[in-house]
Protein backbone atom coordinates (compact mmCIF):
# COMPACT_ATOMS: atom_id res chain seq x y z
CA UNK A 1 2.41 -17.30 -2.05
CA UNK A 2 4.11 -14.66 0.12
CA UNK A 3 5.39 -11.71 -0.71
CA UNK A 4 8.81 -9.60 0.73
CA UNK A 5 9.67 -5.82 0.38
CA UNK A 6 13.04 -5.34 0.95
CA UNK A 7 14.23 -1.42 0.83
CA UNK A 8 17.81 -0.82 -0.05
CA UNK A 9 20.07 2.07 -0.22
CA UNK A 10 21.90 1.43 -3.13
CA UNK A 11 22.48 -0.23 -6.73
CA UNK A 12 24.96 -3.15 -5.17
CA UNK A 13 22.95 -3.76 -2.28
CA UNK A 14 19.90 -4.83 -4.66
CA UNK A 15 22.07 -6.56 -6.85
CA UNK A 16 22.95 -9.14 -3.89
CA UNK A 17 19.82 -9.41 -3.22
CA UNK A 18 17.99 -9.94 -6.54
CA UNK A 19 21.05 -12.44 -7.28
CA UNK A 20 20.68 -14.40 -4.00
CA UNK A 21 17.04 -14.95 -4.81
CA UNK A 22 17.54 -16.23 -8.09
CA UNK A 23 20.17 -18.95 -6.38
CA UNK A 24 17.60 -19.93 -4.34
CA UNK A 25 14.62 -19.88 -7.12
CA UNK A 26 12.56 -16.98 -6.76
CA UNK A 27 11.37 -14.45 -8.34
CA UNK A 28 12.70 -11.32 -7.69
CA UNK A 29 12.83 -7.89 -9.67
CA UNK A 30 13.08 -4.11 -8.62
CA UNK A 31 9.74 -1.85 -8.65
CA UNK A 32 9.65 1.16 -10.04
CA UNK A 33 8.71 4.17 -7.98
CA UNK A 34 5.18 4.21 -10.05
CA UNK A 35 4.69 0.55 -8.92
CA UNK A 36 5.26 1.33 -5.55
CA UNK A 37 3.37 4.58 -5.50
CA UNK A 38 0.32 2.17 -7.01
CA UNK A 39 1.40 -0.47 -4.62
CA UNK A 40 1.18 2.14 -1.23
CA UNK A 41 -2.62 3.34 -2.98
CA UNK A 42 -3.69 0.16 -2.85
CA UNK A 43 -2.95 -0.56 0.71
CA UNK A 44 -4.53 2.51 2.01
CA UNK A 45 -7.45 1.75 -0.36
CA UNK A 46 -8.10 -1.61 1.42
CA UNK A 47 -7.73 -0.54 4.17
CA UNK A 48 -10.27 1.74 4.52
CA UNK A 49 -12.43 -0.60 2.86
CA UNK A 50 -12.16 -2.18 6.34
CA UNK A 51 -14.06 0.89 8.35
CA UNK A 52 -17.77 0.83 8.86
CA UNK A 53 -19.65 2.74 6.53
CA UNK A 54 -21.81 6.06 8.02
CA UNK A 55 -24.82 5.86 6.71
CA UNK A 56 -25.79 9.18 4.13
CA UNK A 57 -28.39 10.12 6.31
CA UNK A 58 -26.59 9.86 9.50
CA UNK A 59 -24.17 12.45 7.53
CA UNK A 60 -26.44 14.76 6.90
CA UNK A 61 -27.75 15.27 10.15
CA UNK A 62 -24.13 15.53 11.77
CA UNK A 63 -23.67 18.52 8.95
CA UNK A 64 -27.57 20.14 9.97
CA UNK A 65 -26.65 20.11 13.04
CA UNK A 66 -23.03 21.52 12.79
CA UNK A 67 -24.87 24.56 10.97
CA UNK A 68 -27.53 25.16 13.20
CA UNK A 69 -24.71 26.17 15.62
């Protein structure tokens, strides 16, 4: 399954679209500005998940050193 975000700029503009995919048989509705807000967390959630970790330890000497300046 694949999934299109389509941003309008007004009421009529989302109508043609939400009616045009229903003609052709998918399923289309308007998010809310809380689902997109939750959507947009997500995304920057997973994509940190992609970053290598720094170990704690590795941390904490960065920081001892930092103060010992």
């Amino acid at each position: 399954m694949s999934t299109i975000v389509i941003n309008v700029d007004d009421k009529s503009s989302a109508k043609l679209f939400l009616d045009l995919a229903k003609k052709m048989h998918f399923e289309a509705r308007v998010l809310t500005d809380q689902q997109k807000e939750e959507w947009a967390l997500l995304a920057m959630m997973n994509d940190r998940k992609k970053e290598p970790e720094l170990p704690v330890e590795s941390a904490l000497d960065i920081l001892r050193k930092i103060q010992s300046k």
